[in-house]
N, C-alpha and C. Protein backbone atom coordinates (compact mmCIF):
# COMPACT_ATOMS: atom_id res chain seq x y z
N UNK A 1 4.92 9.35 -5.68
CA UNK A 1 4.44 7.98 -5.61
C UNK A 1 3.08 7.96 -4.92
N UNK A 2 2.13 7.00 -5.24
CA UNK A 2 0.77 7.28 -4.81
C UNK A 2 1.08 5.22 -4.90
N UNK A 3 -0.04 5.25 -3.85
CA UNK A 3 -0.55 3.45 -3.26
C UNK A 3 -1.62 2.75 -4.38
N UNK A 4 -1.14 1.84 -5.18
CA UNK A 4 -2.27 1.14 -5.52
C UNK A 4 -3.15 0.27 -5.04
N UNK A 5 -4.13 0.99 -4.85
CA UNK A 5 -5.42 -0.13 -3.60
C UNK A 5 -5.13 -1.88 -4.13
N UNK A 6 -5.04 -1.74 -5.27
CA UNK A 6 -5.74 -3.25 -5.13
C UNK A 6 -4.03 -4.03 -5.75
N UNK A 7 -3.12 -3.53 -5.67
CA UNK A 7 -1.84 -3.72 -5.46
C UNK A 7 -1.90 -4.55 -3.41
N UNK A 8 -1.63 -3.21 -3.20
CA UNK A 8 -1.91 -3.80 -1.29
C UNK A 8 -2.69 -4.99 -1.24
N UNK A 9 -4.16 -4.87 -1.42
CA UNK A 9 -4.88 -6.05 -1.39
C UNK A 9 -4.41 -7.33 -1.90
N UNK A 10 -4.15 -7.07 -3.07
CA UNK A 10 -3.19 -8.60 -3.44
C UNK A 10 -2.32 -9.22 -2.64
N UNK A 11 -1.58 -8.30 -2.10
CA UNK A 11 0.07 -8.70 -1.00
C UNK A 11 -0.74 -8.96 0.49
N UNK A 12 -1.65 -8.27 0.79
CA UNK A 12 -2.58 -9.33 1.51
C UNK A 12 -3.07 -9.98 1.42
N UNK A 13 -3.79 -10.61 0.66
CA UNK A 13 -4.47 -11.92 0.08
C UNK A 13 -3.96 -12.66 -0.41
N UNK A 14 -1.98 -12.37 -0.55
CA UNK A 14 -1.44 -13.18 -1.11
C UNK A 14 -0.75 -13.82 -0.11
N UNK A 15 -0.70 -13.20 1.60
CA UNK A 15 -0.59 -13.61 2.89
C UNK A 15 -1.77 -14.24 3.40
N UNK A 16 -2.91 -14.50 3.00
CA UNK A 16 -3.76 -15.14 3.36
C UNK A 16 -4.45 -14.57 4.71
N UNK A 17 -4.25 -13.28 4.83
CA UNK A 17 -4.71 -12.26 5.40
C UNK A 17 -6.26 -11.41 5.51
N UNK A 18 -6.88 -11.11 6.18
CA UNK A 18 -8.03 -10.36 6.40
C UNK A 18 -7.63 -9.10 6.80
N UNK A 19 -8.81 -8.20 6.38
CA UNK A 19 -8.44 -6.68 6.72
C UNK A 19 -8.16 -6.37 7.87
N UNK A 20 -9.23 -7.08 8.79
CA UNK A 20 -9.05 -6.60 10.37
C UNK A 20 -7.42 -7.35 10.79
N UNK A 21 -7.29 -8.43 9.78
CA UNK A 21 -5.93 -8.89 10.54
C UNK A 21 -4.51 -8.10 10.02
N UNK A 22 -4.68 -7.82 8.63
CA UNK A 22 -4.17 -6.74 8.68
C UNK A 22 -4.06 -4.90 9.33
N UNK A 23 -4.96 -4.97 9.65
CA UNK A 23 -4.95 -3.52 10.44
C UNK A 23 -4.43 -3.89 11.97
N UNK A 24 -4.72 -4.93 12.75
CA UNK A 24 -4.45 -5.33 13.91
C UNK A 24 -2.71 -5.04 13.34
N UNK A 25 -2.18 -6.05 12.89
CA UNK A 25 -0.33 -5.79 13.01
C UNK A 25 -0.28 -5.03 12.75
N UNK A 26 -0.82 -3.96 11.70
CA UNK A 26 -0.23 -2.50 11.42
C UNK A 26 -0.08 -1.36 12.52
N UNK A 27 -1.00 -1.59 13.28
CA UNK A 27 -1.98 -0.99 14.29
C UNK A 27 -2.96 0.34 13.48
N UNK A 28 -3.49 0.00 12.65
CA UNK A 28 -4.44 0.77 11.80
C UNK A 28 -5.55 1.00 12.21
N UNK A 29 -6.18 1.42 11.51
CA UNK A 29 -8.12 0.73 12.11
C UNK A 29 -8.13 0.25 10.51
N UNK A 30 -9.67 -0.67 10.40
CA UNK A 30 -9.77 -1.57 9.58
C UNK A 30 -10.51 -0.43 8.31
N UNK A 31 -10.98 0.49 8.71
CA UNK A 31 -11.25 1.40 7.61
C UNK A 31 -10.53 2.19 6.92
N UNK A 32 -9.16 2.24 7.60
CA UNK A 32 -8.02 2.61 6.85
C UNK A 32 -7.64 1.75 5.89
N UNK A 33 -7.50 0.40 5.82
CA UNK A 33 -7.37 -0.33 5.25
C UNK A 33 -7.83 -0.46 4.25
N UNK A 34 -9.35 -0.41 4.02
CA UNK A 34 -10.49 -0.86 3.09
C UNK A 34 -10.55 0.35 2.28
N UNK A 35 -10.38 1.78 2.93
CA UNK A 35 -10.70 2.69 1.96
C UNK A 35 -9.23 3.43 1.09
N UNK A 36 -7.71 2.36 1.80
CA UNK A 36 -6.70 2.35 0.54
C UNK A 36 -7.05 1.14 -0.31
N UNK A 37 -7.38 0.34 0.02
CA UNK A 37 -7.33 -0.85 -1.07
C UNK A 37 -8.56 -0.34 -2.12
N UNK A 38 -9.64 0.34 -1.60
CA UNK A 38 -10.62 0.69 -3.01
C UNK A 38 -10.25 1.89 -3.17
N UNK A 39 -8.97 2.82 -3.25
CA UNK A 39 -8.72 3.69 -3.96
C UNK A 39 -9.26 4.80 -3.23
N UNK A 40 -9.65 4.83 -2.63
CA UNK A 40 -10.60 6.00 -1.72
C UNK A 40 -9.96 6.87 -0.90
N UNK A 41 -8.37 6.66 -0.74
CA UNK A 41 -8.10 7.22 0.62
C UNK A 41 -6.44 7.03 -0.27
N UNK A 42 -5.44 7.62 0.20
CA UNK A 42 -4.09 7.38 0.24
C UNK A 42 -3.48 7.45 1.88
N UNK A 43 -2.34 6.73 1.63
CA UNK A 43 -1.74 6.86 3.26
C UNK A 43 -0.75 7.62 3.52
N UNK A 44 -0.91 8.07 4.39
CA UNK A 44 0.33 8.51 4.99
C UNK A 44 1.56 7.86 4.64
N UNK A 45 2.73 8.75 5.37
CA UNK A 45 3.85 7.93 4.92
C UNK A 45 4.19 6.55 6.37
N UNK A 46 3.98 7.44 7.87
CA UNK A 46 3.88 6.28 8.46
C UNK A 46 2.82 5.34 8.41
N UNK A 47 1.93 5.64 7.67
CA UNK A 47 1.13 4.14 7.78
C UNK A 47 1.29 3.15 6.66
N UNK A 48 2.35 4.08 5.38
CA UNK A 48 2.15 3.28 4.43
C UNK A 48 3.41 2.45 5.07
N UNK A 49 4.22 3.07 5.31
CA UNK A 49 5.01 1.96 6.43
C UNK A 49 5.02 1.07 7.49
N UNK A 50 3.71 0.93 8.26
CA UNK A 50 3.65 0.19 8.92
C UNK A 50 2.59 -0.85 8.40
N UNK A 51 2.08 -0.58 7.10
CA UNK A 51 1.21 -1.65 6.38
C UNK A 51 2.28 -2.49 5.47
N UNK A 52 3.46 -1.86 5.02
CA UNK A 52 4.02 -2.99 3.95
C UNK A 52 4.89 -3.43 5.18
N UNK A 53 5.73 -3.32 6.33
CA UNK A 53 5.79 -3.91 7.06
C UNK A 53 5.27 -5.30 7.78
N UNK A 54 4.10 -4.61 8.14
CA UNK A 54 3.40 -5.69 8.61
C UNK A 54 2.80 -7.13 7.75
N UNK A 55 3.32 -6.67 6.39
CA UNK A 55 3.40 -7.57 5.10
C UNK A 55 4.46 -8.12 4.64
N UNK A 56 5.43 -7.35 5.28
CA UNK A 56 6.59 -8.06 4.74
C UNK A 56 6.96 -7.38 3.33
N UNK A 57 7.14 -6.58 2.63
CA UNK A 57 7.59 -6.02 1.68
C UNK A 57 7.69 -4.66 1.50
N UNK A 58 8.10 -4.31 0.53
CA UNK A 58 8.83 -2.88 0.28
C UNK A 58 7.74 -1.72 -0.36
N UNK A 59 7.07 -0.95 -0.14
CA UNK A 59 6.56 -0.06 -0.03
C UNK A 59 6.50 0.12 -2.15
N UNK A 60 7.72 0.09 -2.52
CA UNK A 60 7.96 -0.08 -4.11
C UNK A 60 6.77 -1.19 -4.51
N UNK A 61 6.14 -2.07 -3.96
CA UNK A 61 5.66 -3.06 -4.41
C UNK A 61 4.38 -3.05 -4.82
N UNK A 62 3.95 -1.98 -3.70
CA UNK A 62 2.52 -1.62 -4.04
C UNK A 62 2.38 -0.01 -4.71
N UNK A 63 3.24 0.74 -5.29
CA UNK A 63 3.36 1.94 -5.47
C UNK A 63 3.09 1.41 -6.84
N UNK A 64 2.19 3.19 -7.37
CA UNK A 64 1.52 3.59 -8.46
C UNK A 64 2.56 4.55 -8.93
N UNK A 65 3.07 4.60 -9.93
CA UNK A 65 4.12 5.16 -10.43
C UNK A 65 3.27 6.51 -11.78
N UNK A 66 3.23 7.79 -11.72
CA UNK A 66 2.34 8.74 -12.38
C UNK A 66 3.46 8.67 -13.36
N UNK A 67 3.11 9.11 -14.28
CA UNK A 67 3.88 9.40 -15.52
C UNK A 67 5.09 10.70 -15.38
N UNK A 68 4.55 11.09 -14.58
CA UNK A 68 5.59 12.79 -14.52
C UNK A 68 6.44 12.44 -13.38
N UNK A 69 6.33 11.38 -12.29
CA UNK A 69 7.06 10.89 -11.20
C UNK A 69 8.30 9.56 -11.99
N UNK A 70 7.77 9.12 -13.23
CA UNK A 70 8.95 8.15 -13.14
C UNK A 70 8.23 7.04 -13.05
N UNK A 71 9.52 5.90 -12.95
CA UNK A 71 8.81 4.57 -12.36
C UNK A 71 9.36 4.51 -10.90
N UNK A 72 9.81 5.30 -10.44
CA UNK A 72 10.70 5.29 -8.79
C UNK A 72 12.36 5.12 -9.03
N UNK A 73 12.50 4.68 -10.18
CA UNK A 73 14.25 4.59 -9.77
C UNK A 73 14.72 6.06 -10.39
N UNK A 74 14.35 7.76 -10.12
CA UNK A 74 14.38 8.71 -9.97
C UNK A 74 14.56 8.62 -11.81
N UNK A 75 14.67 8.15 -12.75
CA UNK A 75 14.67 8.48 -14.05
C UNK A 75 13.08 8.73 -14.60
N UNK A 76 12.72 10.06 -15.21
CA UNK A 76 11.58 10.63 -15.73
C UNK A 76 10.71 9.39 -17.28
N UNK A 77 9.75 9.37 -16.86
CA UNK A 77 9.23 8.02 -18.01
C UNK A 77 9.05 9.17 -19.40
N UNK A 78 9.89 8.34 -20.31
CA UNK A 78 9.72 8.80 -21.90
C UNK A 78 8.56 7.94 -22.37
């Protein structure tokens, strides 16, 4: 599973959220933030957890699903 930047960004902007205010609850820095949402960077696993947290949703929500990984519910995509 890999993070879709502009997946995240939506679920923040759909909280009516700013980066720095999102990185503040995550406890991130704000360039962590900016350089998953433009694709630039992937997260960790604790930070991708303490960003959909601090959003309120499930980590599934913003996940990029590769073709050879599936869609996440462990069955291989035909």
């Amino acid at each position: 599973m890999r993070v879709d930047g502009a997946k995240l960004r939506r679920a923040r902007e759909r909280r009516l959220l700013t980066q720095p205010e999102l990185a503040a609850r995550a406890g991130v820095m704000v360039a962590t933030v900016s350089r998953i949402e433009n694709g630039l960077q992937q997260p960790r696993i604790p930070t991708l957890r303490r960003l959909t947290e601090a959003l309120g949703i499930a980590a599934e929500e913003v996940a990029a699903w590769d073709a050879e990984e599936g869609d996440g519910t462990g069955q291989a995509a035909t």
